[in-house]
N, C-alpha and C. Protein backbone atom coordinates (compact mmCIF):
# COMPACT_ATOMS: atom_id res chain seq x y z
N UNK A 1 -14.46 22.01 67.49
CA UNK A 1 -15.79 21.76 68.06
C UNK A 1 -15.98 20.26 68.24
N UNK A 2 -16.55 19.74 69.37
CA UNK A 2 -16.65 18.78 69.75
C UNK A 2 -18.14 18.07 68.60
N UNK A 3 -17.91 16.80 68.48
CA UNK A 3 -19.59 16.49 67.85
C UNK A 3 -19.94 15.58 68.47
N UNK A 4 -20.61 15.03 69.06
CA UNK A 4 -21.78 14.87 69.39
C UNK A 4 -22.09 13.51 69.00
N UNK A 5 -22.36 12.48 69.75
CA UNK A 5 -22.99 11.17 69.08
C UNK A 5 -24.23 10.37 69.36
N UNK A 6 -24.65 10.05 68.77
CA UNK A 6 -26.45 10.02 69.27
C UNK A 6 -27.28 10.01 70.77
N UNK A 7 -25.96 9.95 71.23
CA UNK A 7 -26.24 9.77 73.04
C UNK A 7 -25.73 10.95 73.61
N UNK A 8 -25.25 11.89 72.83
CA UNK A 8 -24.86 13.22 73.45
C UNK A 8 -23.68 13.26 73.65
N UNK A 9 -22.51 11.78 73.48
CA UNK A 9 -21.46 12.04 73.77
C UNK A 9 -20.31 11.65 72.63
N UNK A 10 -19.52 12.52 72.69
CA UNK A 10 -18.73 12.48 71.55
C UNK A 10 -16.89 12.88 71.68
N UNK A 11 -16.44 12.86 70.99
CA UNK A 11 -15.18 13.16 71.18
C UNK A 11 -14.00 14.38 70.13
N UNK A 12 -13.48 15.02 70.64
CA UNK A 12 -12.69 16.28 69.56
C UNK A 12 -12.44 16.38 68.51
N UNK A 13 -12.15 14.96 68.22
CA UNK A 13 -11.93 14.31 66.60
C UNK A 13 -13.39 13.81 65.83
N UNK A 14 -14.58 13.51 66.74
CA UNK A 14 -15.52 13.35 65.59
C UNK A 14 -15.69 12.34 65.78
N UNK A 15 -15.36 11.48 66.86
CA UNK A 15 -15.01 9.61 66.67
C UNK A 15 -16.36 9.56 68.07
N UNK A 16 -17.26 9.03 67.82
CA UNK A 16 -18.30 8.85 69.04
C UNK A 16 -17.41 7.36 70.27
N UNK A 17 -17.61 8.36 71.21
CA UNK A 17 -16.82 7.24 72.56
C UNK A 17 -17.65 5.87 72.87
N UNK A 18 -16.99 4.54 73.48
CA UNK A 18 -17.50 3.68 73.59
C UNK A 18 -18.06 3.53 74.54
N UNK A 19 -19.35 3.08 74.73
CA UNK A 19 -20.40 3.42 75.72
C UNK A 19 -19.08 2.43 77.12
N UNK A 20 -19.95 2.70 78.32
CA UNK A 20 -18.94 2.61 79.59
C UNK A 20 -19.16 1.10 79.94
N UNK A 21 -20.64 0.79 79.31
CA UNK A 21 -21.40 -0.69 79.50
C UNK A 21 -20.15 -1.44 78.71
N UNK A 22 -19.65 -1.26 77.16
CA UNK A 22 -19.44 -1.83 76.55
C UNK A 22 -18.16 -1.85 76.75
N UNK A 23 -17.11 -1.12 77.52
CA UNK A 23 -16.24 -1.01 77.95
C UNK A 23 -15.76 -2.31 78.89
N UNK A 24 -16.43 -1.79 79.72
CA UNK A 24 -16.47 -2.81 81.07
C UNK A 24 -16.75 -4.39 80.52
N UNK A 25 -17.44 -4.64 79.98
CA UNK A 25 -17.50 -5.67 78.82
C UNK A 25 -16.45 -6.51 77.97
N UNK A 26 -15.88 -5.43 77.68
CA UNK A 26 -14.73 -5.63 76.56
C UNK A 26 -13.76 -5.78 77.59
N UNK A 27 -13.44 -5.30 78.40
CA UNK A 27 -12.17 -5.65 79.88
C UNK A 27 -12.92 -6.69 80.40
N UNK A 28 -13.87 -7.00 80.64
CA UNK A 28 -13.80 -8.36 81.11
C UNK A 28 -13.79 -9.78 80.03
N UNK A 29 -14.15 -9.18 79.12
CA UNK A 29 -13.68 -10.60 77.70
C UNK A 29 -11.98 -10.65 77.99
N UNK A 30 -11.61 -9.31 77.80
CA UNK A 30 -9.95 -9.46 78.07
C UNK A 30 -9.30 -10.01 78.96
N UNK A 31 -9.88 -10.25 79.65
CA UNK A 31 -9.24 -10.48 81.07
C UNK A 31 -9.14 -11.88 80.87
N UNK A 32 -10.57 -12.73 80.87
CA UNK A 32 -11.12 -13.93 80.70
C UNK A 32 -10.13 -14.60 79.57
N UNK A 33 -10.09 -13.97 78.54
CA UNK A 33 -8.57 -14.68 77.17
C UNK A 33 -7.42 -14.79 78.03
N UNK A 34 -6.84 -13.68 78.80
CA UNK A 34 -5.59 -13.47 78.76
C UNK A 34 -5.37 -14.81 80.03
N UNK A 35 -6.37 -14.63 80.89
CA UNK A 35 -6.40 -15.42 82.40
C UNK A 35 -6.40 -16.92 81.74
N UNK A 36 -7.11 -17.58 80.43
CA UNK A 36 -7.06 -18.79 79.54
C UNK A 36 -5.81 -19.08 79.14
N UNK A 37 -5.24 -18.00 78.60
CA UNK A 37 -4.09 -18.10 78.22
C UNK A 37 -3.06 -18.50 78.78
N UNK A 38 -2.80 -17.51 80.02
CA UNK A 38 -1.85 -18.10 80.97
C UNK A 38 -2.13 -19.05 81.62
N UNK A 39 -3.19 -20.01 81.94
CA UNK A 39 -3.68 -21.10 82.37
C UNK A 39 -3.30 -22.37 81.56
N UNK A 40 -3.44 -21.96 79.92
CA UNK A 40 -2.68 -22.90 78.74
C UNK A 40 -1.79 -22.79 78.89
N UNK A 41 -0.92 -21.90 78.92
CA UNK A 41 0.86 -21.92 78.81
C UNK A 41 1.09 -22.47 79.58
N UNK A 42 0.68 -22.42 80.88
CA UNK A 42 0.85 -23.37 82.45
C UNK A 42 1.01 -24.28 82.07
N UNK A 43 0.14 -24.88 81.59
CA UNK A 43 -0.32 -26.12 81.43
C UNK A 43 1.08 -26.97 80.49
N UNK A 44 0.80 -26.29 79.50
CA UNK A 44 2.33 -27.32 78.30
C UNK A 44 3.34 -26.64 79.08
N UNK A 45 3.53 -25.87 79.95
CA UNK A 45 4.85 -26.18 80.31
C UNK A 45 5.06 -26.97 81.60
N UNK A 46 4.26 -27.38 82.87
CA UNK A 46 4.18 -27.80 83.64
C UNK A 46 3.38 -29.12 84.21
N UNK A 47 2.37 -28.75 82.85
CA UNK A 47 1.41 -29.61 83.03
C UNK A 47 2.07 -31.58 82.65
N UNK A 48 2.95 -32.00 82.52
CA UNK A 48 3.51 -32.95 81.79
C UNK A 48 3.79 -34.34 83.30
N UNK A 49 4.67 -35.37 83.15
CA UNK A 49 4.28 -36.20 84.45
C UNK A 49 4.97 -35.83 85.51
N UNK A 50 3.74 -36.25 86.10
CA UNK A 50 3.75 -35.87 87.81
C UNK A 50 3.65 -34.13 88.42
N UNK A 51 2.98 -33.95 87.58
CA UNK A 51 2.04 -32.65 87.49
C UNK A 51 1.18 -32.50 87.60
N UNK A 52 0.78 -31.45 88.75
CA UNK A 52 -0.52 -30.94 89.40
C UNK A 52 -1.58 -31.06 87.94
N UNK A 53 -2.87 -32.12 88.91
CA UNK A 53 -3.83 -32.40 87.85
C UNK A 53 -4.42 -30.77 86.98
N UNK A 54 -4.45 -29.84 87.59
CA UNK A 54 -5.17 -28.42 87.85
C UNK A 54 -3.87 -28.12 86.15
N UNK A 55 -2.92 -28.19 85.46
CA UNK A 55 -2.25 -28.23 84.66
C UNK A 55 -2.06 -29.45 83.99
N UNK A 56 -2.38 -30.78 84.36
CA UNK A 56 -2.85 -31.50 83.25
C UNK A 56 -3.83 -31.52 82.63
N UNK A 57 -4.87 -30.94 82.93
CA UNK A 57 -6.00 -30.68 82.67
C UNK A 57 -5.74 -29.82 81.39
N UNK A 58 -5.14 -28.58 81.82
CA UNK A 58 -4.69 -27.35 81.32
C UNK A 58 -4.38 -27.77 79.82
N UNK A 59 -3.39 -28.66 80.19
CA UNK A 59 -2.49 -29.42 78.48
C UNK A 59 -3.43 -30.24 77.94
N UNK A 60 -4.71 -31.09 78.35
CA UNK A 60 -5.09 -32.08 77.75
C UNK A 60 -6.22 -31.15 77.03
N UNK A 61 -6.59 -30.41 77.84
CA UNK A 61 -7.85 -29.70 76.97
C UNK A 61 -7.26 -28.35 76.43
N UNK A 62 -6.57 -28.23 76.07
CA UNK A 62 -5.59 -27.21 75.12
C UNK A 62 -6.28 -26.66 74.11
N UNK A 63 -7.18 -27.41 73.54
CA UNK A 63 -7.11 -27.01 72.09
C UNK A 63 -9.01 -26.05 72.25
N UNK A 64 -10.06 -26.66 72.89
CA UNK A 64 -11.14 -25.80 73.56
C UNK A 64 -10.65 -24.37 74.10
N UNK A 65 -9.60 -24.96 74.97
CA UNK A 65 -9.07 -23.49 76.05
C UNK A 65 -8.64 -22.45 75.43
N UNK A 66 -8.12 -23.27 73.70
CA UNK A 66 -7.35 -21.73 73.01
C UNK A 66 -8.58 -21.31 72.40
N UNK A 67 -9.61 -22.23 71.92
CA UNK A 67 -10.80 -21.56 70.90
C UNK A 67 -11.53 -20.45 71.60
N UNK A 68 -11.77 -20.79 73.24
CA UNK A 68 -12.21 -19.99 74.37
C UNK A 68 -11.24 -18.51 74.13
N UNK A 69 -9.55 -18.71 73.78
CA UNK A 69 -8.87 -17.65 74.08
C UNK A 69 -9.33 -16.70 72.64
N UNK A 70 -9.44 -17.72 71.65
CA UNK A 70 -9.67 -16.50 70.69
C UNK A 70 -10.94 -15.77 70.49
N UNK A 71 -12.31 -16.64 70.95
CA UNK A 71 -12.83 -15.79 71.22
C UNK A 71 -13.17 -14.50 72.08
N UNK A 72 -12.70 -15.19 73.19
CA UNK A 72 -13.06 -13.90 73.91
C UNK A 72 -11.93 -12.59 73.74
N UNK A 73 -10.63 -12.81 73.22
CA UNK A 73 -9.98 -11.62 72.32
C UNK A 73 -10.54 -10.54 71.65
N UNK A 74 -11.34 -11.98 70.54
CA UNK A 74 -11.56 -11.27 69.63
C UNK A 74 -12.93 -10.54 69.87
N UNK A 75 -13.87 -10.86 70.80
CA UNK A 75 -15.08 -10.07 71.45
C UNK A 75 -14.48 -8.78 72.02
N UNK A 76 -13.32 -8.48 72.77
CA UNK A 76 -12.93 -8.02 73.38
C UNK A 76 -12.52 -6.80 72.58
N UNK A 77 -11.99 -7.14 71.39
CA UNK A 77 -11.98 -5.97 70.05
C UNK A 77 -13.16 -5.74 69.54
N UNK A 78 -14.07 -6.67 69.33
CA UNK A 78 -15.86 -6.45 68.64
C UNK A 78 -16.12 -4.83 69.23
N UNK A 79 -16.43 -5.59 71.03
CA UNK A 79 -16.86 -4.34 72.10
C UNK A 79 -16.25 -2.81 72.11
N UNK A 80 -14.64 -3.57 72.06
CA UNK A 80 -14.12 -2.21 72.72
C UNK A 80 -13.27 -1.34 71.84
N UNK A 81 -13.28 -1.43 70.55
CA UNK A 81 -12.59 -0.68 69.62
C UNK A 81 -13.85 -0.07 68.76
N UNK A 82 -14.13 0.87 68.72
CA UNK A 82 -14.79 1.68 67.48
C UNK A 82 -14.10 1.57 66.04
N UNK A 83 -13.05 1.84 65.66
CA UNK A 83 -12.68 1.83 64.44
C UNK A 83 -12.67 0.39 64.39
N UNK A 84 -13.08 0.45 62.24
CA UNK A 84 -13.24 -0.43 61.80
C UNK A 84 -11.75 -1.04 61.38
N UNK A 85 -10.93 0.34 60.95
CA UNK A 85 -9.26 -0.52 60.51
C UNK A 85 -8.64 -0.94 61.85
N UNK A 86 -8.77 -0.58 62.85
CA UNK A 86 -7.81 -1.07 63.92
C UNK A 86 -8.54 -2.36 64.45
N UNK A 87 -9.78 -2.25 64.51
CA UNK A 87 -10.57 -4.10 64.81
C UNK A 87 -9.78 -4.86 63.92
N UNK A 88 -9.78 -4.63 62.07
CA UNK A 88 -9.51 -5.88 61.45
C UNK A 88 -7.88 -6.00 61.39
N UNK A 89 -7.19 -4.45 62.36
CA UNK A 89 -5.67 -5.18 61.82
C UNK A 89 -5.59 -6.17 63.37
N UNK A 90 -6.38 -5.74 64.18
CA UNK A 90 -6.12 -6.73 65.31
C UNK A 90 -7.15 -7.88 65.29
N UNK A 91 -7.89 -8.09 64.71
CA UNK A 91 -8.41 -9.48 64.21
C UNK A 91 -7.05 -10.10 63.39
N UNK A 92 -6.53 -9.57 62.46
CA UNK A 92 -5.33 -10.17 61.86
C UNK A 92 -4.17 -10.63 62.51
N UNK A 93 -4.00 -9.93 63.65
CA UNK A 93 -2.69 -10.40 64.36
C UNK A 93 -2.90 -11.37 65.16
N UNK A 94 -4.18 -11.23 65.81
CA UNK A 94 -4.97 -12.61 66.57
C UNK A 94 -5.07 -13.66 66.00
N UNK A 95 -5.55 -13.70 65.01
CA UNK A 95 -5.08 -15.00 64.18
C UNK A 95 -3.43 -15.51 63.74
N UNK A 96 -2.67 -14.33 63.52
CA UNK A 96 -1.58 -15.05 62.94
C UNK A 96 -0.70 -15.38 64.27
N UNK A 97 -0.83 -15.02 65.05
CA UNK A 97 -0.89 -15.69 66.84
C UNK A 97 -0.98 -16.99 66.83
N UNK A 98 -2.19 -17.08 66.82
CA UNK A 98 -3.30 -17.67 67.92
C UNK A 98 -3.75 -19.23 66.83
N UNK A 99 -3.90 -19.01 65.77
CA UNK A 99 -3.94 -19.93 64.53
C UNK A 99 -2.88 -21.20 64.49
N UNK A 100 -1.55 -20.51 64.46
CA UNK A 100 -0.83 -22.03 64.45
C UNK A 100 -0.79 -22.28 65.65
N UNK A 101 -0.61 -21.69 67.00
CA UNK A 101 -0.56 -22.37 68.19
C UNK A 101 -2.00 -23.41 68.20
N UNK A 102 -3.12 -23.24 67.90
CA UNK A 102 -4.00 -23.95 68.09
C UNK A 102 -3.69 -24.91 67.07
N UNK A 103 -2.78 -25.20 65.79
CA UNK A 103 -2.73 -25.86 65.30
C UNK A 103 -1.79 -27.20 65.61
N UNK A 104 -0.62 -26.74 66.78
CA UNK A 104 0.17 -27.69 67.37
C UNK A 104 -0.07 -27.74 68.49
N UNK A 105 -1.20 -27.29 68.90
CA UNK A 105 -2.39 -27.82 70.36
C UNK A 105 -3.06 -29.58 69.78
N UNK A 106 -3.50 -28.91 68.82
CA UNK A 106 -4.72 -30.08 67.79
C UNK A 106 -3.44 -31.14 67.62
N UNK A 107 -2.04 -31.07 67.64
CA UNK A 107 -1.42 -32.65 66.80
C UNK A 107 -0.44 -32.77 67.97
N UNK A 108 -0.58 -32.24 68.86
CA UNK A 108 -0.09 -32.85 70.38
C UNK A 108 -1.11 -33.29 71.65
N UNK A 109 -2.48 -33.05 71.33
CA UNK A 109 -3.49 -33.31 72.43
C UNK A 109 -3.41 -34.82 72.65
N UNK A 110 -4.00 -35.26 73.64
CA UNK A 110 -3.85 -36.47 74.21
C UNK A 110 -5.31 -36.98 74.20
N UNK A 111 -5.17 -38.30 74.06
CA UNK A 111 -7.08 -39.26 73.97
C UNK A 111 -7.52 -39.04 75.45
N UNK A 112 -8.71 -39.05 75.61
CA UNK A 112 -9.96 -38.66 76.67
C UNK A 112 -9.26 -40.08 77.43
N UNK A 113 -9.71 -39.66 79.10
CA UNK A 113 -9.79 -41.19 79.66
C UNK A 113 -10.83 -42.07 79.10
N UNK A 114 -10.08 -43.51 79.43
CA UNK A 114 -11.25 -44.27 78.67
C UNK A 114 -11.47 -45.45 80.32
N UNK A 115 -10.53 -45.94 80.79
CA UNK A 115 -10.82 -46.76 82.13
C UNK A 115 -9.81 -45.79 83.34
N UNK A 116 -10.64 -46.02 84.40
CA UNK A 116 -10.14 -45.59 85.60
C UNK A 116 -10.49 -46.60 86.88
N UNK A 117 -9.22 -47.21 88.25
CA UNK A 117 -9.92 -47.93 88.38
C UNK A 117 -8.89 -47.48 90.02
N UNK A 118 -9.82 -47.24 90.84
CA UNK A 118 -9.15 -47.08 92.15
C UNK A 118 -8.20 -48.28 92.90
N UNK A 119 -7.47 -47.91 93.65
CA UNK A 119 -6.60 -48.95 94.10
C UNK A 119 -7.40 -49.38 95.35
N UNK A 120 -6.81 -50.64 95.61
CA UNK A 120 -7.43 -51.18 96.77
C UNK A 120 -7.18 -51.06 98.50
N UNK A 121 -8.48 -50.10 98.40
CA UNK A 121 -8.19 -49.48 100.26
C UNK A 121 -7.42 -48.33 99.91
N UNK A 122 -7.74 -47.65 98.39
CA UNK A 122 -6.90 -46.31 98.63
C UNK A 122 -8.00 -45.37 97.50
N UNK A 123 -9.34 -44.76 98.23
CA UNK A 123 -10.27 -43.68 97.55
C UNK A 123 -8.77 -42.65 96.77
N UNK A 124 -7.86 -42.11 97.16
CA UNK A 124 -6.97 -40.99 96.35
C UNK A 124 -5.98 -41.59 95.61
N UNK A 125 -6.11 -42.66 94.95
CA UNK A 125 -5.34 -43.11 94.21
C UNK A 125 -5.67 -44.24 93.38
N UNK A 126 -5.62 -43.67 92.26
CA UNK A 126 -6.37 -44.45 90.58
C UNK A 126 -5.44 -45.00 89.61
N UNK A 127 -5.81 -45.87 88.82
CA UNK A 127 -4.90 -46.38 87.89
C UNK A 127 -5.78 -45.72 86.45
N UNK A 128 -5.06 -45.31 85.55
CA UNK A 128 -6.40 -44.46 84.22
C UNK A 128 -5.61 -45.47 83.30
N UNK A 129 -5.96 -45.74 82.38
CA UNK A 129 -6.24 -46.38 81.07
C UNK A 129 -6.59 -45.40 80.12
N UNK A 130 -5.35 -44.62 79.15
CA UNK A 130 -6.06 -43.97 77.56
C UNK A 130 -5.56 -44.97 76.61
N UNK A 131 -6.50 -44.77 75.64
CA UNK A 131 -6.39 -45.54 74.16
C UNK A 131 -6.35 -44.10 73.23
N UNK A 132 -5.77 -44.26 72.45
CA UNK A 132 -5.72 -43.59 70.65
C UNK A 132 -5.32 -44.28 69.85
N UNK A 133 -5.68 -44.00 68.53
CA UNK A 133 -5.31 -44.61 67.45
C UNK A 133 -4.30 -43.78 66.84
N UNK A 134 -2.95 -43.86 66.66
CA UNK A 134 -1.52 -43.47 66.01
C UNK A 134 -1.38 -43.97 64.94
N UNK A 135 -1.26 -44.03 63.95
CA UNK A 135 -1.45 -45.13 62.36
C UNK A 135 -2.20 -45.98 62.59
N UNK A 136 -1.44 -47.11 61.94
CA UNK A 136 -2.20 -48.34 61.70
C UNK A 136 -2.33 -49.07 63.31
N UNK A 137 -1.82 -49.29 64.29
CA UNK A 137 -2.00 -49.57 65.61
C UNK A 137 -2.08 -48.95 66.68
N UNK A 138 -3.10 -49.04 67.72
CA UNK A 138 -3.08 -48.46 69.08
C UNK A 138 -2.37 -47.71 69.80
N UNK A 139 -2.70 -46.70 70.43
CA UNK A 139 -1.33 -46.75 71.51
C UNK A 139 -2.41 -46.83 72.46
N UNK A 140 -1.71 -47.45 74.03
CA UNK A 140 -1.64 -47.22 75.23
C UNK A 140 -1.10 -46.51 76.00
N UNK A 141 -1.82 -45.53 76.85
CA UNK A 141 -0.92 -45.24 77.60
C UNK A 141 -1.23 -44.97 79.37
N UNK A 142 -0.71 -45.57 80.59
CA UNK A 142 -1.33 -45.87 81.60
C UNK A 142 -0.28 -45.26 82.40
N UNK A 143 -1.90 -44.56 83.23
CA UNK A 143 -1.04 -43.23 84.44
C UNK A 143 -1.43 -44.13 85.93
N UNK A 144 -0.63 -43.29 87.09
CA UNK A 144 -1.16 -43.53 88.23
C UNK A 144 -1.31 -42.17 88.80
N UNK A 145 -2.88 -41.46 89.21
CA UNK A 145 -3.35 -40.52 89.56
C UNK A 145 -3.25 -40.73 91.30
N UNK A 146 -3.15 -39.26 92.05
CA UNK A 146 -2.90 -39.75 93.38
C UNK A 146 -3.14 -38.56 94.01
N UNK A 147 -3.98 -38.40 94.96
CA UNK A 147 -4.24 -36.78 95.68
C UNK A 147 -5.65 -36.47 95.41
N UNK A 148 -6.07 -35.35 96.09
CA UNK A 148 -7.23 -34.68 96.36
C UNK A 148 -7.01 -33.31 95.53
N UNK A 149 -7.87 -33.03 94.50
CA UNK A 149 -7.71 -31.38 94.23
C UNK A 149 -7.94 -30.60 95.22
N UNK A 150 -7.19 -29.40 94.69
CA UNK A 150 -6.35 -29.05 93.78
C UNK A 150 -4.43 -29.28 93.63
N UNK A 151 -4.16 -30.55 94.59
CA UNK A 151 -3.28 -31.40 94.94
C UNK A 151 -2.99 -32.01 94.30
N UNK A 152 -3.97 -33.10 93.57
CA UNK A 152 -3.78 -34.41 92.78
C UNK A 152 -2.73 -34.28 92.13
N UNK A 153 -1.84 -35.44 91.46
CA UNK A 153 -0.99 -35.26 90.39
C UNK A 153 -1.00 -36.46 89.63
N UNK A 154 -0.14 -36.34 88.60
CA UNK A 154 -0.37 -37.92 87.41
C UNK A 154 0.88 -38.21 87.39
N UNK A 155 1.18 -39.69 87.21
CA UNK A 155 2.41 -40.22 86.24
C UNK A 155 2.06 -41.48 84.92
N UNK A 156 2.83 -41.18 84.28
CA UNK A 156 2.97 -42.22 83.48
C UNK A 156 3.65 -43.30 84.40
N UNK A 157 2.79 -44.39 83.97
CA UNK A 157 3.60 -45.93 84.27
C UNK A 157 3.97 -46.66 83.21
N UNK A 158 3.19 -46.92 81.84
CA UNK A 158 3.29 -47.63 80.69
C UNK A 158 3.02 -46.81 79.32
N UNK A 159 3.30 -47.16 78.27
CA UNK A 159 3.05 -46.21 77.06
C UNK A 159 3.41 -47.94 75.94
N UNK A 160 2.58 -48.31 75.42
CA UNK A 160 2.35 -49.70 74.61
C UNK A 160 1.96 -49.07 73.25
N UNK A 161 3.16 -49.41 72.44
CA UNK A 161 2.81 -48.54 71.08
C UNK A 161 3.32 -50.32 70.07
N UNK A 162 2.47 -50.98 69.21
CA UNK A 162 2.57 -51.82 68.55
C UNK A 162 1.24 -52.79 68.37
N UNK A 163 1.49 -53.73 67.61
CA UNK A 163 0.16 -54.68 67.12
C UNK A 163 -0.43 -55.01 67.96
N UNK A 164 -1.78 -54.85 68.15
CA UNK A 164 -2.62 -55.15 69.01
C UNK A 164 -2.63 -56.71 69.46
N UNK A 165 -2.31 -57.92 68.41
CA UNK A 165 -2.64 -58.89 68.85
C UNK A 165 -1.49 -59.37 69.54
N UNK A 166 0.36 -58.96 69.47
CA UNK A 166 0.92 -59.35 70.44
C UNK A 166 1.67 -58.14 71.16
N UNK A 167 2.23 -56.90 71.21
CA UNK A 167 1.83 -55.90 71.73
C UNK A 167 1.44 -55.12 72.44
N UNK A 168 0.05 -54.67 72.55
CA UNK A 168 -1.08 -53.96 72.89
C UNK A 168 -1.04 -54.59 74.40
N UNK A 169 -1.90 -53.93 75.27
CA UNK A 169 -2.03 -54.05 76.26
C UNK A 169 -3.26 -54.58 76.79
N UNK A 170 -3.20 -56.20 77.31
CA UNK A 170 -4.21 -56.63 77.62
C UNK A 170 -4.79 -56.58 78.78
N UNK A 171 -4.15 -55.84 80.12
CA UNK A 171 -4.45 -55.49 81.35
C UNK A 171 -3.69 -54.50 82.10
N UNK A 172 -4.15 -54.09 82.40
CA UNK A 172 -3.75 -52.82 83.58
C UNK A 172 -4.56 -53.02 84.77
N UNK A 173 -4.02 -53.43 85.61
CA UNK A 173 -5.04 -53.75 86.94
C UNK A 173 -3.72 -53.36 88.15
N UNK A 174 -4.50 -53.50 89.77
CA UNK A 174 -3.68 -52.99 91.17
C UNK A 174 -3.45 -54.55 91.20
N UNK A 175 -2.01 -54.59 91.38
CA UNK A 175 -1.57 -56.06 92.28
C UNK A 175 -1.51 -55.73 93.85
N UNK A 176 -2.54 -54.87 94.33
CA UNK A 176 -2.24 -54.68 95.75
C UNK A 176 -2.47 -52.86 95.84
N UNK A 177 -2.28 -52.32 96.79
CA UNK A 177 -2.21 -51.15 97.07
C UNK A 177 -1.06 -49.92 96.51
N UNK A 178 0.14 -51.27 95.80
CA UNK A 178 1.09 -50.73 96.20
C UNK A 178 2.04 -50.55 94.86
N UNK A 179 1.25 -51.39 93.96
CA UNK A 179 1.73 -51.93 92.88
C UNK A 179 0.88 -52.08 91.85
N UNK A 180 1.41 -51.94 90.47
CA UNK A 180 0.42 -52.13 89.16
C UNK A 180 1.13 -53.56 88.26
N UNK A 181 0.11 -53.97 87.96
CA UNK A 181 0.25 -54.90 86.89
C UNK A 181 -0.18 -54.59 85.33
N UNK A 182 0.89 -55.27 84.69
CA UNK A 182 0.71 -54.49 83.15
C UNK A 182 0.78 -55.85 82.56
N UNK A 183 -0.57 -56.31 81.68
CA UNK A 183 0.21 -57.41 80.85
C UNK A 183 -0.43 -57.07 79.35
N UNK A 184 0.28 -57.79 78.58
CA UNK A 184 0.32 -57.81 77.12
C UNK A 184 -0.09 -58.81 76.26
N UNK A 185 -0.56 -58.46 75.16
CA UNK A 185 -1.20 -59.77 74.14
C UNK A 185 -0.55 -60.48 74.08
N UNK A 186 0.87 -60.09 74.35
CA UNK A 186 1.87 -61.23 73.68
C UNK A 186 2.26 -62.32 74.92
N UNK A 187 1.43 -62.11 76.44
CA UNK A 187 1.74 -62.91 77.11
C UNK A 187 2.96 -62.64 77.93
N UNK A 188 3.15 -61.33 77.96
CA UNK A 188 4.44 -60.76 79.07
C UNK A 188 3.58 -59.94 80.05
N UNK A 189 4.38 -59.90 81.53
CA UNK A 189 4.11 -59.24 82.21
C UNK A 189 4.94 -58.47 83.22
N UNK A 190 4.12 -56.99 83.42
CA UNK A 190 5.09 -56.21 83.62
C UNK A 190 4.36 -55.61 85.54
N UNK A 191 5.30 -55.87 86.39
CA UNK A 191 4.74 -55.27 87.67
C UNK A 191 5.96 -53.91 88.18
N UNK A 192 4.84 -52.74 88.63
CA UNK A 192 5.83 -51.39 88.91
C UNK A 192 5.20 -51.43 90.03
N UNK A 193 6.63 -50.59 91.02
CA UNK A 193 5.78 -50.40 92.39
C UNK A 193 5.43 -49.01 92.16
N UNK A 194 4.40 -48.63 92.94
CA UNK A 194 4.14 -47.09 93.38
C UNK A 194 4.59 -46.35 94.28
N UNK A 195 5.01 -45.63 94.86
CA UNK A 195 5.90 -44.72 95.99
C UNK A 195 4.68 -44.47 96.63
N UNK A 196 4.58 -44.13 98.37
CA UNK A 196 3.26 -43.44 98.93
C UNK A 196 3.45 -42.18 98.13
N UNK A 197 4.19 -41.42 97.34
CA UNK A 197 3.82 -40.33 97.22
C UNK A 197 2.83 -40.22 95.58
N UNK A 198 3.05 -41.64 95.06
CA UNK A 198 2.11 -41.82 93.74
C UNK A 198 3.05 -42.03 92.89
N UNK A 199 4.43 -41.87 93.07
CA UNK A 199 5.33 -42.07 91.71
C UNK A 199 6.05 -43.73 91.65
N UNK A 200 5.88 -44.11 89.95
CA UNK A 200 6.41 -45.02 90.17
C UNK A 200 7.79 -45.58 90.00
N UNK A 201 7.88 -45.96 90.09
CA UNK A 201 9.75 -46.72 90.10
C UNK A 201 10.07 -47.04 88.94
N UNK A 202 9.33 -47.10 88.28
CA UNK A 202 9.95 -47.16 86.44
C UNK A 202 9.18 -47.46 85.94
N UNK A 203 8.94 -47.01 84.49
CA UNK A 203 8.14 -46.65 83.48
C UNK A 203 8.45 -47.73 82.24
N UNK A 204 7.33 -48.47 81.39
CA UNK A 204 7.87 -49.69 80.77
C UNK A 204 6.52 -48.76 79.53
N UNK A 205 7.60 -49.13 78.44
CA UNK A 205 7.98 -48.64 77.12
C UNK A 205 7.51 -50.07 76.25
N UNK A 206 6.62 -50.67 75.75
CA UNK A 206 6.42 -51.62 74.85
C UNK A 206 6.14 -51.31 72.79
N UNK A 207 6.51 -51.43 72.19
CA UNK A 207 7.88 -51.93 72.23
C UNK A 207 9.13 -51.29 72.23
């Protein structure tokens, strides 16, 4: 005999069915994780230099995009599972997932832009400036951005890892349209050209 669940509908075993609202619900939380997901994986695997901004993005904000993935997973079990043991063994596997990846999201993410500065006579093509703090000294590290989304792409030009006062990077500026200038506390200077296609001709490593 079938029973019956406060809405009239029920199932052979006794287990009341999940309303159709909450269904539809629960497939679209799912969808929304899984579509995050593969948008993150994109990202650390493609997302790296001279990669479509639409996947650097992907890798830099990694660690939001997975908190986004676990929740909406785990909503996705709230909604759409009735039993209480099969929610918490799949709350459990979601975490033992989803937990350390967000944990080597968090100690590979990259610092926010901090300067951005267009080239001269060229609106699609930027010079960015990030700073973080790595131990006891700075790092630098300076891209050249180039394109229109969902086109754009990045490269590294410089990466300045040492003492700020001789070291560190005291300018990043356009020597022209065509070219970047890099100079240093310590009174060195470093000029890269840019390719029309945004890439540059070599990448300088201090120290």
């Amino acid at each position: 005999m079938t029973t019956l669940s406060a809405t009239g509908a029920g199932t052979a075993s006794g287990t009341p069915r999940v309303p159709r609202p909450r269904l539809l619900l629960a497939g679209a939380l799912l969808l929304t994780g899984l579509s995050l997901a593969g948008w993150t994986a994109a990202g650390r695997l493609w997302g790296g230099d001279g990669g479509l901004m639409a996947l650097v993005v992907a890798r830099e904000y990694q660690v939001p995009s997975l908190w986004l993935v676990l929740a909406s997973l785990a909503g996705a079990l709230a909604l759409g599972v009735r039993s209480g043991s099969v929610r918490g063994a799949g709350y459990v596997g979601l975490s033992l997932v989803t937990l350390p990846v967000l944990v080597l999201a968090e100690l590979t993410s990259s610092a926010p832009e901090s300067v951005r500065v267009a080239a001269p006579g060229r609106d699609d093509r930027h010079l960015l400036v990030h700073r973080t703090e790595s131990g006891p000294d700075p790092v630098w590290l300076v891209y050249v951005r180039q394109g229109d989304w969902p086109l754009e792409r990045r490269w590294l030009v410089g990466s300045f890892h040492g003492d700020e006062a001789y070291d560190g990077l005291a300018a990043a500026v356009w020597d022209g349209p065509g070219r970047v200038r890099l100079d240093t506390s310590g009174g060195e200077t470093y000029l890269v050209g840019v390719a029309p296609s945004g890439r540059p001709d070599r990448r300088i490593t201090v120290p």
